[in-house]
Protein backbone atom coordinates (compact mmCIF):
# COMPACT_ATOMS: atom_id res chain seq x y z
CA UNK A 1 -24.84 12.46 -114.43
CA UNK A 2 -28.04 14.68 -115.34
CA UNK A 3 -30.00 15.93 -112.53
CA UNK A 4 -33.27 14.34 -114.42
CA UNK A 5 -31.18 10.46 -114.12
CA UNK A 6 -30.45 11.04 -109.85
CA UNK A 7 -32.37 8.48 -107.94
CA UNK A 8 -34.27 11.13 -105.31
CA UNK A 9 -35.16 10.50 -101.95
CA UNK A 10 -37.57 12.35 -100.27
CA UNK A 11 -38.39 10.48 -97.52
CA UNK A 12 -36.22 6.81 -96.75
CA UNK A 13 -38.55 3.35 -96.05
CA UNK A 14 -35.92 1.01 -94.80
CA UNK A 15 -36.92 -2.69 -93.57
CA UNK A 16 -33.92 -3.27 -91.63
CA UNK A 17 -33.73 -1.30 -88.08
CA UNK A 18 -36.24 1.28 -86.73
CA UNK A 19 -36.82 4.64 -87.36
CA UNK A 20 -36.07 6.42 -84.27
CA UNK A 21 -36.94 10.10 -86.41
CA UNK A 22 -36.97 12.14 -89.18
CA UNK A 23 -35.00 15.45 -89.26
CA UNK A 24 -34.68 18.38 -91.71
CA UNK A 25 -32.49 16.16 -93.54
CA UNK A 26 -31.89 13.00 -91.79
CA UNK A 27 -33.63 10.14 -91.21
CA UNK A 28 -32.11 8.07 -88.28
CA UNK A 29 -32.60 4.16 -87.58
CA UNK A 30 -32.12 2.03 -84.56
CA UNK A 31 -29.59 -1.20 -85.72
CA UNK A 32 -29.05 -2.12 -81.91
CA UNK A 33 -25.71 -1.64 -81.45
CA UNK A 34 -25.21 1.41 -83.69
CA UNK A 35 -27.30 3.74 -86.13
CA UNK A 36 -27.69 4.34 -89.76
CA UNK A 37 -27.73 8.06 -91.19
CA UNK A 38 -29.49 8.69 -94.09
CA UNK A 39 -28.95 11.67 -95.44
CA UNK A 40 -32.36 12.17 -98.17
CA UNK A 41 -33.03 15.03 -100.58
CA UNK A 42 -34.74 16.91 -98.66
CA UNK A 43 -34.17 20.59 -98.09
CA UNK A 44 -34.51 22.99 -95.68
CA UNK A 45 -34.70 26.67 -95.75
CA UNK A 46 -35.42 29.25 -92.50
CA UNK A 47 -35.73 26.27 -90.55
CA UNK A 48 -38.39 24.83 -92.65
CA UNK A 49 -38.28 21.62 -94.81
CA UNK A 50 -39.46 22.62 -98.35
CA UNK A 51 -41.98 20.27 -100.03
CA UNK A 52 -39.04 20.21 -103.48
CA UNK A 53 -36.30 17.42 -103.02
CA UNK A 54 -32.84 18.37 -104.80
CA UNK A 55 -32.15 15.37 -106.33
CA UNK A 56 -29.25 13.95 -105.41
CA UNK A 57 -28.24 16.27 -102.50
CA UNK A 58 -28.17 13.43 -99.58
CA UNK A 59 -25.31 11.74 -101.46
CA UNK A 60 -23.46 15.03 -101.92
CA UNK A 61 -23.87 15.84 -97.91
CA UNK A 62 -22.60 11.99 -97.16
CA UNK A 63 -19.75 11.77 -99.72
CA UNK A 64 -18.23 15.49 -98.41
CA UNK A 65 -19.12 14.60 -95.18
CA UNK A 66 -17.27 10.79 -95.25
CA UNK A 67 -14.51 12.91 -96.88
CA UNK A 68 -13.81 15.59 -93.84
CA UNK A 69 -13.98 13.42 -91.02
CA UNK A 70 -11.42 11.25 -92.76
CA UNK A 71 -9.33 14.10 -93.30
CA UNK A 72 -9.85 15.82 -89.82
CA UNK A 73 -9.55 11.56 -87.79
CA UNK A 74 -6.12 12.57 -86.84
CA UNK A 75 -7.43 16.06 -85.23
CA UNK A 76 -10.62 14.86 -83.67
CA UNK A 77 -12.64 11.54 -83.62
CA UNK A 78 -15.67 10.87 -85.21
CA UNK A 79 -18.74 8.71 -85.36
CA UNK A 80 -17.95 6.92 -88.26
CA UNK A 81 -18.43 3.18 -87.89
CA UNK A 82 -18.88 1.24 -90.83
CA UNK A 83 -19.39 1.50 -94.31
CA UNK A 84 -19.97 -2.03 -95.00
CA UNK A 85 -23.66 -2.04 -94.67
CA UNK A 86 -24.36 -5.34 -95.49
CA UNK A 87 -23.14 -6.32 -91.56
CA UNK A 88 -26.39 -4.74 -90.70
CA UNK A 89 -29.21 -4.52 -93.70
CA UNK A 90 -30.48 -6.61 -96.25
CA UNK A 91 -29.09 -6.80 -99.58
CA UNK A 92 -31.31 -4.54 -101.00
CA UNK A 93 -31.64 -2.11 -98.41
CA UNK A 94 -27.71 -1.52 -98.61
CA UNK A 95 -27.41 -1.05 -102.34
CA UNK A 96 -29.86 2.01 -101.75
CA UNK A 97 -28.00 3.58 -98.75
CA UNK A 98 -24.46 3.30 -99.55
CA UNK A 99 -23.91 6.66 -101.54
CA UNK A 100 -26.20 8.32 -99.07
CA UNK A 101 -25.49 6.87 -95.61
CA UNK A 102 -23.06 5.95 -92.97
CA UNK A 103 -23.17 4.02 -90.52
CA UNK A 104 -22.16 5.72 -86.77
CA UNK A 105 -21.84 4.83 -83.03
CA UNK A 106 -24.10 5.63 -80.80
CA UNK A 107 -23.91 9.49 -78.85
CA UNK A 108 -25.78 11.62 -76.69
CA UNK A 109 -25.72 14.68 -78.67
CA UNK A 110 -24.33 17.85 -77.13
CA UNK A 111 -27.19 20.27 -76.88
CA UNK A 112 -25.24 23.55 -78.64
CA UNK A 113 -24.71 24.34 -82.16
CA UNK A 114 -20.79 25.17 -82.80
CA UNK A 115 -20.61 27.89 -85.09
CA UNK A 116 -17.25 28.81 -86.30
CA UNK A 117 -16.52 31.93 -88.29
CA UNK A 118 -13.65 33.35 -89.63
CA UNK A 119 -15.42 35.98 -92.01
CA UNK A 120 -18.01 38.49 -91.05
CA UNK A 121 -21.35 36.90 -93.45
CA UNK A 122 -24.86 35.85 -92.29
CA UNK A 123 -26.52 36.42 -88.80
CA UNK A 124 -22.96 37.38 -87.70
CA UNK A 125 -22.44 40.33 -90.30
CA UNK A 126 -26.51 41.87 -89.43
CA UNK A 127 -25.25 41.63 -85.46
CA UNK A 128 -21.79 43.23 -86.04
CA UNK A 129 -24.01 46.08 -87.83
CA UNK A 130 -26.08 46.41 -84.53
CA UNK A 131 -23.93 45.93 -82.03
CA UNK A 132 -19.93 45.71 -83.27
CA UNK A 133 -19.71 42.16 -81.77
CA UNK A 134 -20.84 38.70 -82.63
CA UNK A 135 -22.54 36.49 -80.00
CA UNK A 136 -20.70 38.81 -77.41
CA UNK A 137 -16.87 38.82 -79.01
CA UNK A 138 -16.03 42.54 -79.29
CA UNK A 139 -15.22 42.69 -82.79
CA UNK A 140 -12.72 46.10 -84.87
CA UNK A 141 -14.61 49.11 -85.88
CA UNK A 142 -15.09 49.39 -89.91
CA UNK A 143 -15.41 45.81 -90.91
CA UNK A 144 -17.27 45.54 -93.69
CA UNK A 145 -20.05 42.34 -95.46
CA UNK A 146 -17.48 39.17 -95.63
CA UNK A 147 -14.71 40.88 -94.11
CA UNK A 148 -12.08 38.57 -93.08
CA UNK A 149 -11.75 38.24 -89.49
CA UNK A 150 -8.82 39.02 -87.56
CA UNK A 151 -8.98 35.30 -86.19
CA UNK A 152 -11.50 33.20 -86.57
CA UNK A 153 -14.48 33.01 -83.77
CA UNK A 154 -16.15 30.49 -81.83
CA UNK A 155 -19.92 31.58 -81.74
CA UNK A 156 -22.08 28.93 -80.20
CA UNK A 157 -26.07 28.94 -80.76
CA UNK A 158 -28.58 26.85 -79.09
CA UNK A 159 -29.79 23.14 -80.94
CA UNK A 160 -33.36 24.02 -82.25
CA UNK A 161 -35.98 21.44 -82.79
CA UNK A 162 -37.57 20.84 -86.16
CA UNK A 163 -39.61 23.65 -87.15
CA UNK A 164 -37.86 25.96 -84.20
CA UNK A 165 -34.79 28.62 -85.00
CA UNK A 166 -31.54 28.25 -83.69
CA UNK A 167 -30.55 31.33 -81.78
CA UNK A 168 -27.21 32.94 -81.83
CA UNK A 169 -25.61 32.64 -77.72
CA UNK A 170 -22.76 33.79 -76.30
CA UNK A 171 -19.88 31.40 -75.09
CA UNK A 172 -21.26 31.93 -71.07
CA UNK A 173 -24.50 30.74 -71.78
CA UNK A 174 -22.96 27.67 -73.73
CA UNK A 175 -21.09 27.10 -70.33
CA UNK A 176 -24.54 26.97 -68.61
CA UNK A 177 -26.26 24.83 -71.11
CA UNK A 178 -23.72 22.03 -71.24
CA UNK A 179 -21.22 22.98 -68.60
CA UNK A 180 -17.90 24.71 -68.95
CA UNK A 181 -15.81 21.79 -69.40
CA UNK A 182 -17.48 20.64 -72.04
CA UNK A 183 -18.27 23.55 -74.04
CA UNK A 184 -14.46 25.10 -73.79
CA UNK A 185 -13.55 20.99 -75.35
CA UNK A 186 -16.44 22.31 -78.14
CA UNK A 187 -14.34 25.56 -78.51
CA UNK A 188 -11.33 24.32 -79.21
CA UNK A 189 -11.84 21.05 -81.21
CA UNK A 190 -14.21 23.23 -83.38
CA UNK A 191 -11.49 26.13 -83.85
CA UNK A 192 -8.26 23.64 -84.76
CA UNK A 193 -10.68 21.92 -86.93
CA UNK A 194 -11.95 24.88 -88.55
CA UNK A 195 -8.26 26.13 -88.72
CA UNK A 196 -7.20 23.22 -90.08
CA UNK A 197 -9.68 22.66 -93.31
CA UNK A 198 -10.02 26.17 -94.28
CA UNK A 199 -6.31 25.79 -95.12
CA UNK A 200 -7.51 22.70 -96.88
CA UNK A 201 -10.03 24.63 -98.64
CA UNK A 202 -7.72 27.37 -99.91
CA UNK A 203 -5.66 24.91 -101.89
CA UNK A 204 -8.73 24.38 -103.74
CA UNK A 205 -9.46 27.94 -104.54
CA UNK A 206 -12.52 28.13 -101.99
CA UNK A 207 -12.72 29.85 -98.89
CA UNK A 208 -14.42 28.32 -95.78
CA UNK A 209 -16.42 31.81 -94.56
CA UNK A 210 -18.08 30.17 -91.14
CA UNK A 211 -19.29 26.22 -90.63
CA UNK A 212 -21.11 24.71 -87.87
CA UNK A 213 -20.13 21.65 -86.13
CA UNK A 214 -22.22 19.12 -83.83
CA UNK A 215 -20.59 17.10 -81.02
CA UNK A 216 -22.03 14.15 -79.28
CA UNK A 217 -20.59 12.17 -76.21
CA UNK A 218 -20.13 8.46 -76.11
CA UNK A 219 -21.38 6.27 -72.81
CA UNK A 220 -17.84 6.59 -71.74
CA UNK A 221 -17.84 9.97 -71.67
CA UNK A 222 -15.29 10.22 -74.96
CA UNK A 223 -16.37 14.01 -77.07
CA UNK A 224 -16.86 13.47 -80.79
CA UNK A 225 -17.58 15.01 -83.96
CA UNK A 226 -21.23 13.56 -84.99
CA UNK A 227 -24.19 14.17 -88.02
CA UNK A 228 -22.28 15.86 -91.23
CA UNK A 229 -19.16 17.99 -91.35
CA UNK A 230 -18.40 20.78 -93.87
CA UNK A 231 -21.13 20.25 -96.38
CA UNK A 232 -23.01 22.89 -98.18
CA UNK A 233 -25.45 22.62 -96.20
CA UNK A 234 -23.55 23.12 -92.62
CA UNK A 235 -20.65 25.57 -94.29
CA UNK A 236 -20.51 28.58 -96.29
CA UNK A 237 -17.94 28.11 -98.77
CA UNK A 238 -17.03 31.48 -101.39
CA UNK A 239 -14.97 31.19 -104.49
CA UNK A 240 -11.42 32.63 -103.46
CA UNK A 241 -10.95 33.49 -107.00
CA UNK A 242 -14.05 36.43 -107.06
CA UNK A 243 -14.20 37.23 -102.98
CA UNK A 244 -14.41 40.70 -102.81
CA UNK A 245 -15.03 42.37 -99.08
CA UNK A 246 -17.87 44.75 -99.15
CA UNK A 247 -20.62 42.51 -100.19
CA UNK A 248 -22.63 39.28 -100.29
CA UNK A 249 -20.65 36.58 -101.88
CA UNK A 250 -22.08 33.80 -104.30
CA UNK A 251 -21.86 30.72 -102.19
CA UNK A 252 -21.49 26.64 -102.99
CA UNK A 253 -24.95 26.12 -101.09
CA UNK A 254 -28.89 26.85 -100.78
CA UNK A 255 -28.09 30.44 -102.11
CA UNK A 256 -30.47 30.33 -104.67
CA UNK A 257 -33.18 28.87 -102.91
CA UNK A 258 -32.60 31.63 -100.15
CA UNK A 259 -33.24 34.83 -103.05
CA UNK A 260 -35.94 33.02 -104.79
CA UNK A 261 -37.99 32.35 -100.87
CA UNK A 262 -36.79 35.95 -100.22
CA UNK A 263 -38.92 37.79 -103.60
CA UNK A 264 -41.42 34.80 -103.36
CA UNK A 265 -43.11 37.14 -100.48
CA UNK A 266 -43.71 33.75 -98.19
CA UNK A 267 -43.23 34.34 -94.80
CA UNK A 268 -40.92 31.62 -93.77
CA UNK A 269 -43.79 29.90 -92.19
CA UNK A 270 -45.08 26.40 -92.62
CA UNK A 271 -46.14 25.05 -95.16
CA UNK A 272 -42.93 26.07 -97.52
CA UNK A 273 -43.53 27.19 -101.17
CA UNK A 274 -42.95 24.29 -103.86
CA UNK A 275 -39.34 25.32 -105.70
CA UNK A 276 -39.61 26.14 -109.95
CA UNK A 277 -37.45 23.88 -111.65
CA UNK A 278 -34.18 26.11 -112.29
CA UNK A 279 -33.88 27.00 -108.81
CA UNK A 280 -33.45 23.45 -108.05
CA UNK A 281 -31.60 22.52 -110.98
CA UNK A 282 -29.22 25.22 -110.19
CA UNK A 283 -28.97 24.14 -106.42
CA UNK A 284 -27.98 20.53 -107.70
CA UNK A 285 -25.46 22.07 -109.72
CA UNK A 286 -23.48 24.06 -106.95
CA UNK A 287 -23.58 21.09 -104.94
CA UNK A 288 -22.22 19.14 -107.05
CA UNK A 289 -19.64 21.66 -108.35
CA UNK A 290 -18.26 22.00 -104.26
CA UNK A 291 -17.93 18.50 -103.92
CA UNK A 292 -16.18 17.78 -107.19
CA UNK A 293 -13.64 20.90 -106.35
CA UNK A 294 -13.12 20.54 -102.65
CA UNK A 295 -12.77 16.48 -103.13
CA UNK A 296 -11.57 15.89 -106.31
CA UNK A 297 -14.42 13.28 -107.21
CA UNK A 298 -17.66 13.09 -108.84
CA UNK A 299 -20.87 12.46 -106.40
CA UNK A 300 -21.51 8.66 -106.84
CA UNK A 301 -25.88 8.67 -106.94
């Protein structure tokens, strides 16, 4: 399906359940007994959500995201409820949400971002260049831009607001944000999940550079995996078939909004610049293209 025939979404008006808020990408209702994701068109870049939708990029982030945390159930639980929306919406509410949304229990989220990275790209590569480490983890002289990392790391950064940046932490502050129990339980599920669908990804020909995970903890106390999980928009994922070590790699996500903001000369500030049409019709495209390789199916719109 052409970009120009996607149904877009900028902002969702549903009449069943309340809107308990808006995110970057998100928009979050109140069903009583559990909540409905919606995951809209919306894009953000630098922490800032740009006034240009993607078409079609909240069914992408849903459909990838429905597809890891079936294949990673049997490693860690998730939020996933229900699918069947019509248990909870009108008729014509559900036909809207299905490709886009997901139905989830209720959690209290856990207040740290958990960044996994098993090659050297990003925030991580410009720290390494500083200071030979990555949010504290003493990291091998002579690594170079997307080296591959001896194992990969657990590097934690704090859960901004929207319109505030995350900022990289190391794994003792984590501790005294959300306790040690908890955030060594973070470490570890996010590692052996990380672990585990990289290998995934390399059957595909892509390589999962660094992801980052959210948690949440259920009124019993239960840890799960909550929002999205491996999407373009929470991953970086490389081509296996071009990686070369020594430079930036062309990545299945927001890359080419990123260059264009970069020699656009705005200052990642509020309000964000409105996107020209082949940077988003190009973004759509490598969307698309990582979901179709990574699951095997076309995005359903």
């Amino acid at each position: 399906m052409t970009q120009s025939k996607v149904n877009t979404v900028f902002e969702s008006n549903l009449q069943s359940g309340e809107l308990l808020f808006r995110g970057k990408v998100r928009d979050v209702y109140d069903l009583g007994d559990a909540l409905c994701l919606v995951a809209s068109d919306r894009l953000s870049a630098f922490d800032v959500v740009l006034p240009t939708p993607i078409p079609g990029k909240g069914c992408v982030l849903n459909q990838m995201s429905r597809f890891w945390f079936d294949q990673t159930q049997d490693v860690f639980d998730n939020h996933i409820l229900d699918v069947d929306f019509s248990k909870y919406m009108s008729e014509s509410d559900a036909a809207i949400l299905e490709p886009r949304s997901v139905i989830v229990k209720k959690a209290k989220p856990i207040k740290i971002e958990a960044i996994v990275r098993g090659y050297l790209a990003g925030s991580g590569w410009a720290e390494y260049q500083r200071e030979s480490s990555v949010c504290g983890i003493r990291l091998p002289d002579g690594l170079q831009e997307s080296s591959k990392l001896p194992e990969a790391i657990f590097t934690p950064s704090t859960k901004a607001d929207k319109g505030d940046h995350d900022e990289n932490i190391s794994f003792d502050v984590a501790c005294e944000i959300v306790g040690a129990d908890v955030a060594q339980r973070v470490k570890e599920s996010a590692l052996k999940i990380y672990t585990e669908c990289a290998e995934f990804a390399r059957t595909k020909g892509l390589i999962l550079a660094d992801t980052k995970m959210e948690f949440g903890v259920l009124p019993g106390g239960e840890i799960i995996l909550i929002d999205e999980l491996l999407t373009p928009d929470s991953s970086r994922f490389w081509d296996a078939e071009i990686y070369e070590p020594g430079r930036s790699q062309p990545s299945f996500d927001k890359q080419y909004v990123r260059d264009w903001l970069k020699d656009s000369g705005w200052n990642k500030t509020p309000p964000g610049p409105v996107l020209p049409e082949d940077v988003v019709r190009r973004t759509h495209e490598k969307y698309t293209e990582a979901m179709m390789r990574l699951t095997g199916k076309t995005p359903r719109y």
